[in-house]
N, C-alpha and C. Protein backbone atom coordinates (compact mmCIF):
# COMPACT_ATOMS: atom_id res chain seq x y z
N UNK A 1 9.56 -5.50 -9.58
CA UNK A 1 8.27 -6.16 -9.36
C UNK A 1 7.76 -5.91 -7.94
N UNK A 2 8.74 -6.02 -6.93
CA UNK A 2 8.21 -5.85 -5.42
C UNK A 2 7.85 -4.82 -5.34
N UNK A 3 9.00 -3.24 -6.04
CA UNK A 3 8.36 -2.35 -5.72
C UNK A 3 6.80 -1.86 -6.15
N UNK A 4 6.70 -2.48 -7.52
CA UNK A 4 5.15 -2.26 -8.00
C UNK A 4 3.96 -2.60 -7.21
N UNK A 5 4.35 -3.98 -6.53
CA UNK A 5 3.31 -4.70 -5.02
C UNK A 5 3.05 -3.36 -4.47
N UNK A 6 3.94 -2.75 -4.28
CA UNK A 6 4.14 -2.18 -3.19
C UNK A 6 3.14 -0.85 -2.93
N UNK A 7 3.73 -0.06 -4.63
CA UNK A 7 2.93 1.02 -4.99
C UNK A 7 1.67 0.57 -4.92
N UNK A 8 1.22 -0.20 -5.04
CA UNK A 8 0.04 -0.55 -5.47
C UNK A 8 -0.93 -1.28 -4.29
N UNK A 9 -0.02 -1.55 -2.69
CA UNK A 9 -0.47 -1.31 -2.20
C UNK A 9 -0.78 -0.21 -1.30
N UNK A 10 0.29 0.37 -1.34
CA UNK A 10 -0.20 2.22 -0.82
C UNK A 10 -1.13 2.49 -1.26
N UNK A 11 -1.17 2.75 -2.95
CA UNK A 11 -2.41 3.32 -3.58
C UNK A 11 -3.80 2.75 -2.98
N UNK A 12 -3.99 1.67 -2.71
CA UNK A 12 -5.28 0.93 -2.40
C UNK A 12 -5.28 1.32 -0.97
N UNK A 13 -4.19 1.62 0.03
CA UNK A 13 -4.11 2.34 1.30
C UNK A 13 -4.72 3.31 1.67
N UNK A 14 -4.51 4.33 0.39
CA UNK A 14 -4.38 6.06 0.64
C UNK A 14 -5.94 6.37 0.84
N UNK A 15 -7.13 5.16 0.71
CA UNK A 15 -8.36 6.02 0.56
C UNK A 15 -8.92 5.27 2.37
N UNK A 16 -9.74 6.18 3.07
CA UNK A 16 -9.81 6.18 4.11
C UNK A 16 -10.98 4.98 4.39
N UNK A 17 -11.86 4.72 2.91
CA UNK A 17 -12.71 3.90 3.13
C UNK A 17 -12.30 2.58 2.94
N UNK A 18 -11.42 2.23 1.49
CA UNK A 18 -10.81 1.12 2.18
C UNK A 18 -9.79 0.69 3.16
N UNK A 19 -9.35 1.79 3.92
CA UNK A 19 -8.58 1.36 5.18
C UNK A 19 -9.75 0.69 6.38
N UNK A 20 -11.35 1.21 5.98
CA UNK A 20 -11.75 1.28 6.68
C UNK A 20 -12.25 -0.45 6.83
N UNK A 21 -12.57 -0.83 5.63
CA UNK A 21 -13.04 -2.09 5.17
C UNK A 21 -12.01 -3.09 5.27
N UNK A 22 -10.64 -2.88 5.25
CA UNK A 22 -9.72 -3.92 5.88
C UNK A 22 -9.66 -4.02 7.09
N UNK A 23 -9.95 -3.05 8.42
CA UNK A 23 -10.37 -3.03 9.27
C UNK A 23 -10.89 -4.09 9.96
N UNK A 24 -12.28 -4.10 8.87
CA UNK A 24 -13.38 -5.06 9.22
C UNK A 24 -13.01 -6.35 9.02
N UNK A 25 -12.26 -6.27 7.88
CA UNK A 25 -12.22 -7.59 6.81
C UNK A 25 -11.28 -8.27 8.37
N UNK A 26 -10.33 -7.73 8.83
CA UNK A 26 -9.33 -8.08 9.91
C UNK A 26 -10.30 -8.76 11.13
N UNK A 27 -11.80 -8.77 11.23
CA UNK A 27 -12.18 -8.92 12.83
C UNK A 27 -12.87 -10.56 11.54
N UNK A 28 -12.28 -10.88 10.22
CA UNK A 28 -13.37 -11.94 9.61
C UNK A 28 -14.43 -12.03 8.74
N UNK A 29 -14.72 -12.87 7.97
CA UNK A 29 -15.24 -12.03 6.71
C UNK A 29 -16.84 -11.79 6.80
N UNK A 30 -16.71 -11.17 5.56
CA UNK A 30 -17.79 -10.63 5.54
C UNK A 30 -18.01 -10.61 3.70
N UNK A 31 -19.55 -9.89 3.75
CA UNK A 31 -20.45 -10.23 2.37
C UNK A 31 -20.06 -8.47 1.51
N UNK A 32 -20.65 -8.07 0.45
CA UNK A 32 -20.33 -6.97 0.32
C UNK A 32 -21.78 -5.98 0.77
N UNK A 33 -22.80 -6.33 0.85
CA UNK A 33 -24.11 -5.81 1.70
C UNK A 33 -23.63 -5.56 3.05
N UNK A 34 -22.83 -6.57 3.93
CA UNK A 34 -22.03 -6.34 5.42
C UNK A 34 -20.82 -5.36 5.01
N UNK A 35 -20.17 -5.03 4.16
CA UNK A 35 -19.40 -3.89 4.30
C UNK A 35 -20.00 -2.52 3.79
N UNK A 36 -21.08 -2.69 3.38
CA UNK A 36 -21.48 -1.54 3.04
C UNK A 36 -22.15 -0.88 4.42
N UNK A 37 -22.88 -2.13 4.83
CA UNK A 37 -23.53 -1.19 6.00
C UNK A 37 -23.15 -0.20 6.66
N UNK A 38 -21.94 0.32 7.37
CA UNK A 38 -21.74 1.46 8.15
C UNK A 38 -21.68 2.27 7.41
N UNK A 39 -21.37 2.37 5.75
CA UNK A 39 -20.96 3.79 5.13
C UNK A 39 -22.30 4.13 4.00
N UNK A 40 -22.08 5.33 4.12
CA UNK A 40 -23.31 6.28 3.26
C UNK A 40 -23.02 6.25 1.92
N UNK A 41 -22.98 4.87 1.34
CA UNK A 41 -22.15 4.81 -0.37
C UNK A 41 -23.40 3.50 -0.39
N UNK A 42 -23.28 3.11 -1.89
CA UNK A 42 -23.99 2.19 -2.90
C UNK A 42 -23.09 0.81 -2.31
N UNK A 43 -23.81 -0.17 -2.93
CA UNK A 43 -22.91 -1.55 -3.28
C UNK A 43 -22.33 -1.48 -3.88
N UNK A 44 -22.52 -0.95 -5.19
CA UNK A 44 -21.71 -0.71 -6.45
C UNK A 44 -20.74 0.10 -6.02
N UNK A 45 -20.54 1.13 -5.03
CA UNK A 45 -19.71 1.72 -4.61
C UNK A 45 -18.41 0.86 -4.37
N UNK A 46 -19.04 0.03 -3.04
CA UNK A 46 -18.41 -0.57 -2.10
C UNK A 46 -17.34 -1.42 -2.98
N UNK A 47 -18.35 -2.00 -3.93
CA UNK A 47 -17.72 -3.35 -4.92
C UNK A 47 -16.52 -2.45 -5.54
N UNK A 48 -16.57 -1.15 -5.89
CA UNK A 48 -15.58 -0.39 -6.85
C UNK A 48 -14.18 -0.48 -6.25
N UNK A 49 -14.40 -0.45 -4.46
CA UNK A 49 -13.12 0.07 -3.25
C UNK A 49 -13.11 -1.15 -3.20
N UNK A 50 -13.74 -2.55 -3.06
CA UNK A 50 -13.07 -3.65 -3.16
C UNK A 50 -12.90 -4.30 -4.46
N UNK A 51 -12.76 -3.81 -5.48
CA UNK A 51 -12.07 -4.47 -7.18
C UNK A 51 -10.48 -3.69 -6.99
N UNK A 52 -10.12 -2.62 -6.26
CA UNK A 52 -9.40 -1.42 -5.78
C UNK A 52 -8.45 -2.68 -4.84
N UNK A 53 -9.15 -3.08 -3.88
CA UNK A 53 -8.85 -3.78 -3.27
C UNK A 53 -8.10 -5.75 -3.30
N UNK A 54 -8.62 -6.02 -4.15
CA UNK A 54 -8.67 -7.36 -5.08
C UNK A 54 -6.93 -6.67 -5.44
N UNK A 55 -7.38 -5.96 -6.31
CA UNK A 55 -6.00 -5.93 -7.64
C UNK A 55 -4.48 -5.97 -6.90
N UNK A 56 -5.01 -4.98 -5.35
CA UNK A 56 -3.34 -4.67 -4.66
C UNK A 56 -3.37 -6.12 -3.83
N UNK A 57 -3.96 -7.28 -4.16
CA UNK A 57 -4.15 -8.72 -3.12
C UNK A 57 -4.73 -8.51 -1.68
N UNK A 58 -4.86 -7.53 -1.34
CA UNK A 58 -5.28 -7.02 -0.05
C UNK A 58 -6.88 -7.92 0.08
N UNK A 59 -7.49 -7.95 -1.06
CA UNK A 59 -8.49 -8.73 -0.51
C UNK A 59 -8.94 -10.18 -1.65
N UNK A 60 -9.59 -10.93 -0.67
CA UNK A 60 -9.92 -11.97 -1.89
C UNK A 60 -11.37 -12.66 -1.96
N UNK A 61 -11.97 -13.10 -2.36
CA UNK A 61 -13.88 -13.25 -2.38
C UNK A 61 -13.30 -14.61 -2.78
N UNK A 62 -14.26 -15.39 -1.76
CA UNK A 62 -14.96 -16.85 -2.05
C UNK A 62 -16.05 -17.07 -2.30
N UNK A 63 -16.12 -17.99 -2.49
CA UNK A 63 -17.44 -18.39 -3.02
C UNK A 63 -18.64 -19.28 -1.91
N UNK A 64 -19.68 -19.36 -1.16
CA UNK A 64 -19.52 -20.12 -0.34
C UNK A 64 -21.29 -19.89 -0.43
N UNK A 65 -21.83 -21.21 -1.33
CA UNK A 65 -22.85 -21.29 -2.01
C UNK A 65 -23.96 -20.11 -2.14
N UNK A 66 -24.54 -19.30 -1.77
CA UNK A 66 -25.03 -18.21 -2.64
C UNK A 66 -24.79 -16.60 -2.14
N UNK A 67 -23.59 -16.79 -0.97
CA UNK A 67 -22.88 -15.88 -0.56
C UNK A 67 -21.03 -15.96 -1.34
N UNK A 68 -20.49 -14.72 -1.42
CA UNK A 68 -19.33 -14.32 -1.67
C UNK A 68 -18.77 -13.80 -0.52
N UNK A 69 -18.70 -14.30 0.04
CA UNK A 69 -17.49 -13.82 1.49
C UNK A 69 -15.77 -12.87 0.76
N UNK A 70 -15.62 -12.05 1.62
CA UNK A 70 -14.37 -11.40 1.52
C UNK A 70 -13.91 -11.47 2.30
N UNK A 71 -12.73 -12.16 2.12
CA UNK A 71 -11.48 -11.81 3.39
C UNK A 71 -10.43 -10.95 3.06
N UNK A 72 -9.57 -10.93 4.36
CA UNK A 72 -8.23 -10.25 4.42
C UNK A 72 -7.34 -11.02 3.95
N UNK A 73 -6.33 -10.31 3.32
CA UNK A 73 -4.88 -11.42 2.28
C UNK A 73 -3.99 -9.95 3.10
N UNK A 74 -3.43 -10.62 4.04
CA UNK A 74 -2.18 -9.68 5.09
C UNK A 74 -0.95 -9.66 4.14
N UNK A 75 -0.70 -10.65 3.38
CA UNK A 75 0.79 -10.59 2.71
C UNK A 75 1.27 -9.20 2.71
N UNK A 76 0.21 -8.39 1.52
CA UNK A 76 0.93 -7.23 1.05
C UNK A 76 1.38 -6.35 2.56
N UNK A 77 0.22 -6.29 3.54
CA UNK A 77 0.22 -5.08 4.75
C UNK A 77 1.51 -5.65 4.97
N UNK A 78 2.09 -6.94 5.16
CA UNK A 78 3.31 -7.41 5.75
C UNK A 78 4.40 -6.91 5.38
N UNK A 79 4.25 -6.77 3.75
CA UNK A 79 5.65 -6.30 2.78
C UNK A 79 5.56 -4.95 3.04
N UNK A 80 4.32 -3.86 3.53
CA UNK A 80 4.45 -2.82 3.69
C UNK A 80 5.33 -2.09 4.70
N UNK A 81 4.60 -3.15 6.15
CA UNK A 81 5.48 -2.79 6.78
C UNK A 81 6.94 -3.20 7.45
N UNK A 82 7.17 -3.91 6.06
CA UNK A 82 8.58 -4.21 6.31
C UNK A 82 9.48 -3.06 5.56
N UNK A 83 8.80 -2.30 4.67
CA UNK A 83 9.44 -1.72 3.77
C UNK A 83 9.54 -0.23 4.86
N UNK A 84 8.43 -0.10 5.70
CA UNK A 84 8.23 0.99 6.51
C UNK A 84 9.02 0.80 7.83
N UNK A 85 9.69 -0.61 7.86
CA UNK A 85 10.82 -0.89 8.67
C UNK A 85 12.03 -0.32 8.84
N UNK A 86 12.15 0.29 7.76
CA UNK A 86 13.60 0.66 7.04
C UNK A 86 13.39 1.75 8.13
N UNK A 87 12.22 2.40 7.80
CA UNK A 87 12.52 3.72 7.94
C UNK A 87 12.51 3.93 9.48
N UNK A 88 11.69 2.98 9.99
CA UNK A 88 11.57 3.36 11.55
C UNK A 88 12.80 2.58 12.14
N UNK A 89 14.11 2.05 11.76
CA UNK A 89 15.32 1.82 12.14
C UNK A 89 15.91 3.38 11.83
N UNK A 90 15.68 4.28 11.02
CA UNK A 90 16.19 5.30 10.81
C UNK A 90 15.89 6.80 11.88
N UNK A 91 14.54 6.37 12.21
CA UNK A 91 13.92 7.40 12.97
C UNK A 91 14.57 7.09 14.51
N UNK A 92 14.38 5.58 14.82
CA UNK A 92 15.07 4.99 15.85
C UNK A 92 16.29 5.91 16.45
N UNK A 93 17.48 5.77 15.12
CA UNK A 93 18.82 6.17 15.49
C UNK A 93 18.69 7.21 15.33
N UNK A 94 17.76 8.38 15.46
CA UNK A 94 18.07 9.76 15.07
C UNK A 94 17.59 10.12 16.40
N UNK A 95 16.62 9.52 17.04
CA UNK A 95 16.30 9.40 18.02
C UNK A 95 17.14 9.60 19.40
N UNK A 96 17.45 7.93 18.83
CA UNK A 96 18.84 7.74 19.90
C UNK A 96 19.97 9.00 19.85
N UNK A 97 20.42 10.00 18.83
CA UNK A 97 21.89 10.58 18.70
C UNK A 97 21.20 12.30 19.31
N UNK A 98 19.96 12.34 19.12
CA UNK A 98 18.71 13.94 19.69
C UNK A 98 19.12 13.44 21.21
N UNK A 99 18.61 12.10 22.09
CA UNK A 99 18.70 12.10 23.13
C UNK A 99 20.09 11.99 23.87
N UNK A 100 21.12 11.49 22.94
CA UNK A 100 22.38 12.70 23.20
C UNK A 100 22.85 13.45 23.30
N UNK A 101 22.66 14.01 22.62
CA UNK A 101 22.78 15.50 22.85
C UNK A 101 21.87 16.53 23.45
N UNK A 102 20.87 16.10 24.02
CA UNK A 102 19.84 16.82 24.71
C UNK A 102 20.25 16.23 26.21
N UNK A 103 21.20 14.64 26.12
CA UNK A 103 21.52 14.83 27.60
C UNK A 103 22.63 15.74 27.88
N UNK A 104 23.64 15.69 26.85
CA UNK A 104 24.77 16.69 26.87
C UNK A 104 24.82 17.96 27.02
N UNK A 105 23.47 18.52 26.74
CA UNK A 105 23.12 19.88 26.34
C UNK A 105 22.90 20.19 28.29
N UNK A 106 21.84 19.26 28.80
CA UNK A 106 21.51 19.10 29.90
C UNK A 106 22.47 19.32 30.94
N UNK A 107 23.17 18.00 31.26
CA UNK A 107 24.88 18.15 32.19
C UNK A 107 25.59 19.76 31.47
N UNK A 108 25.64 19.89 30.92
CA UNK A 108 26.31 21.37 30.39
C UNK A 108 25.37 22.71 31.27
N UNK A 109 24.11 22.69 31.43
CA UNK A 109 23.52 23.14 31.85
C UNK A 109 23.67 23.22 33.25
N UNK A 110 23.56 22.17 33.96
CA UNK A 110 23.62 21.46 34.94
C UNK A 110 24.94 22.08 35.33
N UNK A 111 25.75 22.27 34.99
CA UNK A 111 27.52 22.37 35.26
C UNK A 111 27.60 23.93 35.37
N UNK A 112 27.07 24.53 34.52
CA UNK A 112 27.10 25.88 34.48
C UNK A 112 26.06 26.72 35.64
N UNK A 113 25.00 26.23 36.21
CA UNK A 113 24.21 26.47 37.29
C UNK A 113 25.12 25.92 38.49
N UNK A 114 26.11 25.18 38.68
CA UNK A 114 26.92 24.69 39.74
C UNK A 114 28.00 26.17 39.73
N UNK A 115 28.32 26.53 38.74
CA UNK A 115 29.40 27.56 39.12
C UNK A 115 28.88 29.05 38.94
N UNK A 116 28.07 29.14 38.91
CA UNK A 116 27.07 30.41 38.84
C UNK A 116 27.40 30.91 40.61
């Protein structure tokens, strides 16, 4: 089940316009006429990347008498990048064991220019 959250919030990730609209949604909400404004697309567009948006929880519409406000729902970005945690503990230590051996490589260097 988590992993499905998950897929499903990448998928709603991978398009550049709704990265672009969580963005916004992040500075507070807004109407779907206010997210359309900066981009060269329809409402109907917009509404398509946020129903896209809705499904992975990433976003959620109130009601707030003859406006629909959209906000940001962080949960999923949270589970994302916890899952993207893994990996940057991995990059970390590969990190750490390169700058070992690039100091080792170094003093070796270093040692061999001393007896030259």
């Amino acid at each position: 089940m988590a992993q499905d959250l998950l897929d499903v919030t990448f998928a709603a990730l991978a398009d550049p316009t709704r990265r672009a609209i969580l963005a916004r949604l992040a500075r507070g909400e807004a109407t779907v006429t206010e997210l359309a404004e900066p981009f060269a697309m329809s409402q109907p567009a917009i509404s398509k990347h946020l129903k896209v948006l809705e499904r992975a929880g990433l976003v959620a519409r109130g009601r707030d008498a003859q406006r629909r406000p959209c906000r940001l729902v962080a949960q999923p970005l949270k589970n994302a990048n916890e899952w993207i945690g893994g990996y940057r503990r991995y990059w970390d230590e590969a990190f750490t064991e390169l700058d070992l051996v690039l100091e080792g490589e170094i003093q070796h260097s270093e040692r061999r220019g001393e007896t030259d």
